[in-house]
Protein backbone atom coordinates (compact mmCIF):
# COMPACT_ATOMS: atom_id res chain seq x y z
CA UNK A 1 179.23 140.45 -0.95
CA UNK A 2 181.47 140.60 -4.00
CA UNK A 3 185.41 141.77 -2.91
CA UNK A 4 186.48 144.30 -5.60
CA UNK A 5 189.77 144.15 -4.44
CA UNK A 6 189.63 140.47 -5.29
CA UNK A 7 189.36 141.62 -9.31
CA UNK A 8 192.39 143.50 -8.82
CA UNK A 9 195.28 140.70 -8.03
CA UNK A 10 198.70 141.68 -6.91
CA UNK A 11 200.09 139.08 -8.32
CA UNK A 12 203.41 139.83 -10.29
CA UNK A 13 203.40 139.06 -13.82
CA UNK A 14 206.07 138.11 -16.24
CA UNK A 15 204.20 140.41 -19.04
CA UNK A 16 204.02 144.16 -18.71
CA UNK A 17 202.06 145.28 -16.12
CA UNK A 18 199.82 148.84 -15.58
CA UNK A 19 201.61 149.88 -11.81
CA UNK A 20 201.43 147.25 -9.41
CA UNK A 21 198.35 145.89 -10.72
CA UNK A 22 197.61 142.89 -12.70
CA UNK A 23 196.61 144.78 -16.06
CA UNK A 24 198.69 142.70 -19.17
CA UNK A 25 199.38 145.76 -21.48
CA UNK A 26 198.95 143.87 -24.62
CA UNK A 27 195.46 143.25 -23.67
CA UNK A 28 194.90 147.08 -23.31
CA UNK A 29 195.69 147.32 -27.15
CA UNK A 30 194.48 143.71 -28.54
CA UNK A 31 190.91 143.91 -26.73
CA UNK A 32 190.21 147.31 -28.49
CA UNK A 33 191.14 146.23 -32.10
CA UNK A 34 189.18 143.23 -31.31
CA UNK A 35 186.11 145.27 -30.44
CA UNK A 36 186.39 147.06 -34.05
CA UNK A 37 187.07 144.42 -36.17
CA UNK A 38 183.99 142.55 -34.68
CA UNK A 39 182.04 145.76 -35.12
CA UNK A 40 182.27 145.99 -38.72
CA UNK A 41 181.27 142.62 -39.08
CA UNK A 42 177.70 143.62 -38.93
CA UNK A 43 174.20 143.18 -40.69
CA UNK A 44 172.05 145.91 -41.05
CA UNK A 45 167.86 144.60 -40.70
CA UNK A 46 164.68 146.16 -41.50
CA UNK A 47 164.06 145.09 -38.02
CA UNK A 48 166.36 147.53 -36.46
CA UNK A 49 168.32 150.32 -36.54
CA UNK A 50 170.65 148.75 -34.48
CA UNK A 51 173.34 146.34 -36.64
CA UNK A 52 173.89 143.21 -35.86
CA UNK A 53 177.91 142.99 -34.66
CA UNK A 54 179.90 140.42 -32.89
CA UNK A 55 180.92 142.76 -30.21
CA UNK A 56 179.23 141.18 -27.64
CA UNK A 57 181.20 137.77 -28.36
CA UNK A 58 184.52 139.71 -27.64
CA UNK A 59 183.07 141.85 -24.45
CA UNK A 60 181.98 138.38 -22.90
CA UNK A 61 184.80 136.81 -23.81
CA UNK A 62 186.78 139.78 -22.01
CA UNK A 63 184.82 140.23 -19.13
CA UNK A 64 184.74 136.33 -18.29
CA UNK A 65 188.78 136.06 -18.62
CA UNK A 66 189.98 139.09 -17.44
CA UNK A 67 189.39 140.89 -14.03
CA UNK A 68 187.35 144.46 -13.79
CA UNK A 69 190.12 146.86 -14.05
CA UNK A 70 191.26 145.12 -17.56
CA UNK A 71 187.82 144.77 -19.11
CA UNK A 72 186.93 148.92 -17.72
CA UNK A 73 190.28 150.36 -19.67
CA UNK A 74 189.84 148.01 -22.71
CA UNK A 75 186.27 149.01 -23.30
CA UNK A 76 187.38 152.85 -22.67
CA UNK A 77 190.25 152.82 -25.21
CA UNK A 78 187.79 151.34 -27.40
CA UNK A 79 185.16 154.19 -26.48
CA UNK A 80 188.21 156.81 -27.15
CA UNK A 81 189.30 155.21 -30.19
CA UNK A 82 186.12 155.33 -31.89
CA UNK A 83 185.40 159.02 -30.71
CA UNK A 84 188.87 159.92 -32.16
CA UNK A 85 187.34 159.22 -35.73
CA UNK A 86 188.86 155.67 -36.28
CA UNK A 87 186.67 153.15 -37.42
CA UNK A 88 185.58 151.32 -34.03
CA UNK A 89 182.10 151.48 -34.06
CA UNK A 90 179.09 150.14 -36.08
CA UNK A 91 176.79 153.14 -37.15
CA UNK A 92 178.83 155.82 -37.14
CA UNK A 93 182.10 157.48 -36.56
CA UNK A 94 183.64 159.45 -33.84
CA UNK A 95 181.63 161.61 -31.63
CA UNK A 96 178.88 161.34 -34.30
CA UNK A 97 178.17 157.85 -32.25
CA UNK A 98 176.48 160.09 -29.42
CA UNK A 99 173.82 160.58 -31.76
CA UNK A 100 173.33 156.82 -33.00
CA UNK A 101 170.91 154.32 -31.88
CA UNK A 102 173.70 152.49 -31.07
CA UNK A 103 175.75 154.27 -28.65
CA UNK A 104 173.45 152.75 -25.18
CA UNK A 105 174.89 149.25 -26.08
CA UNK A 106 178.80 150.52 -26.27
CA UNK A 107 178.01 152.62 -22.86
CA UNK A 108 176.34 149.03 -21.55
CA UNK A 109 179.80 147.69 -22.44
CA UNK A 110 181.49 149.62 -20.19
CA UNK A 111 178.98 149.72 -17.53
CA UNK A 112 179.22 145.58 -17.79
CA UNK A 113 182.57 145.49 -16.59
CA UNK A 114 181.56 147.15 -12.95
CA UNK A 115 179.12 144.92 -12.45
CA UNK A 116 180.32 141.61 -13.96
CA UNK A 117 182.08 139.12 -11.32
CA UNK A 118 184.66 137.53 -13.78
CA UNK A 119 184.24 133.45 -12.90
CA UNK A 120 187.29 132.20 -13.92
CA UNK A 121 186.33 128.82 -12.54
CA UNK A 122 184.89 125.96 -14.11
CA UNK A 123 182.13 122.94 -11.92
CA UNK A 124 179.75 121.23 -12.86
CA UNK A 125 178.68 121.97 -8.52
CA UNK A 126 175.07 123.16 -8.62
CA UNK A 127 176.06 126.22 -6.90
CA UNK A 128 178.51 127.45 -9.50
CA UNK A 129 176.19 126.84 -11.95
CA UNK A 130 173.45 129.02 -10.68
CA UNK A 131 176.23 131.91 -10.17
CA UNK A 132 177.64 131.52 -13.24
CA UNK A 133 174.31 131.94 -14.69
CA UNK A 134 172.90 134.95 -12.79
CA UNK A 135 176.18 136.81 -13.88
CA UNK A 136 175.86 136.11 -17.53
CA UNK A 137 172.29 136.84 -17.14
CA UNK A 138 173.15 140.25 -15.43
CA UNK A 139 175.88 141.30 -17.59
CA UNK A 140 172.87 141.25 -20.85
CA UNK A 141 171.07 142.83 -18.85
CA UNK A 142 173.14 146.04 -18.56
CA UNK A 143 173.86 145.96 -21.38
CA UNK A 144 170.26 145.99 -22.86
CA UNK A 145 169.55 148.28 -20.29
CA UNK A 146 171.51 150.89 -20.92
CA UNK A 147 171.24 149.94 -24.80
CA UNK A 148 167.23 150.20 -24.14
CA UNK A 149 167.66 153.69 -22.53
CA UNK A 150 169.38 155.36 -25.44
CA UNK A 151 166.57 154.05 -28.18
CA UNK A 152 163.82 156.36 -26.04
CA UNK A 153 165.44 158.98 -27.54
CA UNK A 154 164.76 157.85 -30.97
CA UNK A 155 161.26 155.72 -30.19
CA UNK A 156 158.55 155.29 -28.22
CA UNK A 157 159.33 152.40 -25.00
CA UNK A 158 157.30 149.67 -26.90
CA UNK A 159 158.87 150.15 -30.56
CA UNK A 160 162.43 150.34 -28.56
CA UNK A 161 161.78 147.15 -27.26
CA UNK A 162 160.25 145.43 -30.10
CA UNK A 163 163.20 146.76 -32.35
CA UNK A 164 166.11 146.84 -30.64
CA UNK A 165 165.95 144.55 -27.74
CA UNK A 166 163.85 141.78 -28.73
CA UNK A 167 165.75 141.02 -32.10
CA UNK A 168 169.40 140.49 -30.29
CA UNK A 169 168.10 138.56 -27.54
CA UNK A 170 168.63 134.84 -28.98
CA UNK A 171 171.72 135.89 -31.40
CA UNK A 172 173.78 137.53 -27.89
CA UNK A 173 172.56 134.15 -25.67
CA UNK A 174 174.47 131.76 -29.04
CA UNK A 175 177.28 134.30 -28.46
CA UNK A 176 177.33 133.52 -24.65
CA UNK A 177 177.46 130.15 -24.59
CA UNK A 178 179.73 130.10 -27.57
CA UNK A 179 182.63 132.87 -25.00
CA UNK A 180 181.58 130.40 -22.33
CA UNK A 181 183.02 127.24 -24.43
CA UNK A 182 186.04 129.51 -25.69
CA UNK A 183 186.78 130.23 -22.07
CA UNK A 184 186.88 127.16 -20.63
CA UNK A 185 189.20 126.03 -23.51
CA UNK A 186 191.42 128.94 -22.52
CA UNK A 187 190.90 128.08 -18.67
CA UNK A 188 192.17 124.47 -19.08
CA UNK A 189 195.37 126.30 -21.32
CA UNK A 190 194.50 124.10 -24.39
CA UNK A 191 194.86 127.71 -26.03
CA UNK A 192 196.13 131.16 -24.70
CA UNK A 193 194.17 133.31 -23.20
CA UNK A 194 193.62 136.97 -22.26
C-alpha cells in the first residue's frame, strides 16, 4: 500500500518552505501561471467543445516532480485564480467555468494529485516500468473520468465520449511521454526542476 506520509518529506529545504513540510513556495505561484499560460494556448475543433490546451503537459509534469501536497495547492490556486475572474482557464472565466464543458477536466486535475504516486525514480527494471505505467495510465484516467462526468450534463454518454474523450486521447499520451522525457532530464539535474 502506497505511504502518504512518504509524499510529504520532512526534509529541510534551503528554499521557502509551507510549515515544516516540504512545499517550495515558488512552486505554489510558478505552477499556477504555468497552468494559464498553457491554457490559452488552445484550439478550438468542430470535434469538441472542449479546447485543445497544453494543461495536461504542465499537470504531468507537476504531479511526476513534485510530491501530493505541492501538486493539491498548485492545482487549487489555479482553481481560485481562475474563479477570481483572471484569465486561467480555457472556455470561460471565473465562476462562469462551473457551467463549461470544460470544468470536469480542471476538477480531474485536482483529483489527479490524490491519487497519483509521484515516481521520482528512473530504471529501466521491469518492475518500475510496469508501475510507472499503471500510474500514468491512472492519472488520465481521472482525469477523463471526472472530465467525462461533467459532459453528461451537456450530452448524451455516447456523444460525451465520442466528443470529448476520444479526441484528446492520443494528443494527452504525446504530452505524457513528452513530461516523462522532461522529467528525467530534470531528475538527472541536466536542468532545474520543480
Amino acid at each position: 500500500m502506497y505511504n502518504l506520509t512518504s509524499s510529504f518529506s520532512l526534509r529541510k529545504s534551503s528554499f521557502l518552505t509551507l510549515s515544516s513540510l516540504n512545499v517550495k513556495l515558488y512552486n505554489l505561484v510558478i505552477i499556477p501561471i504555468l497552468m494559464a499560460v498553457a491554457s490559452n494556448i488552445k484550439i478550438f475543433t468542430p470535434m469538441s467543445p472542449v479546447p485543445f490546451t497544453m494543461q495536461t503537459f504542465i499537470v504531468f509534469l507537476t504531479l511526476f516532480n513534485t510530491d501530493k501536497l505541492t501538486s493539491f495547492l498548485s492545482f487549487s490556486i489555479y482553481l481560485i485564480s481562475g474563479f477570481s475572474n483572471l484569465p486561467f482557464f480555457a472556455s470561460a472565466r471565473g465562476a462562469a467555468i462551473i457551467f463549461s464543458p470544460s470544468f470536469g477536466f480542471i476538477v480531474g486535475f485536482l483529483a489527479s494529485s490524490f491519487f497519483a504516486n509521484n515516481i521520482k525514480e528512473f530504471s529501466t527494471k521491469l518492475k518500475y516500468i510496469l508501475r510507472n505505467i499503471l500510474n500514468d495510465l491512472f492519472i488520465i484516467f481521472i482525469i477523463y473520468f471526472f472530465g467525462y462526468l461533467n459532459l453528461l450534463r451537456f450530452m448524451d454518454y455516447k456523444s460525451a465520449f465520442i466528443m470529448g474523450i476520444l479526441p484528446f486521447v492520443l494528443f494527452d499520451f504525446f504530452k505524457l511521454i513528452a513530461s516523462k522525457i522532461v522529467s528525467y532530464f530534470w531528475n538527472k539535474n541536466i536542468i532545474s526542476g520543480f
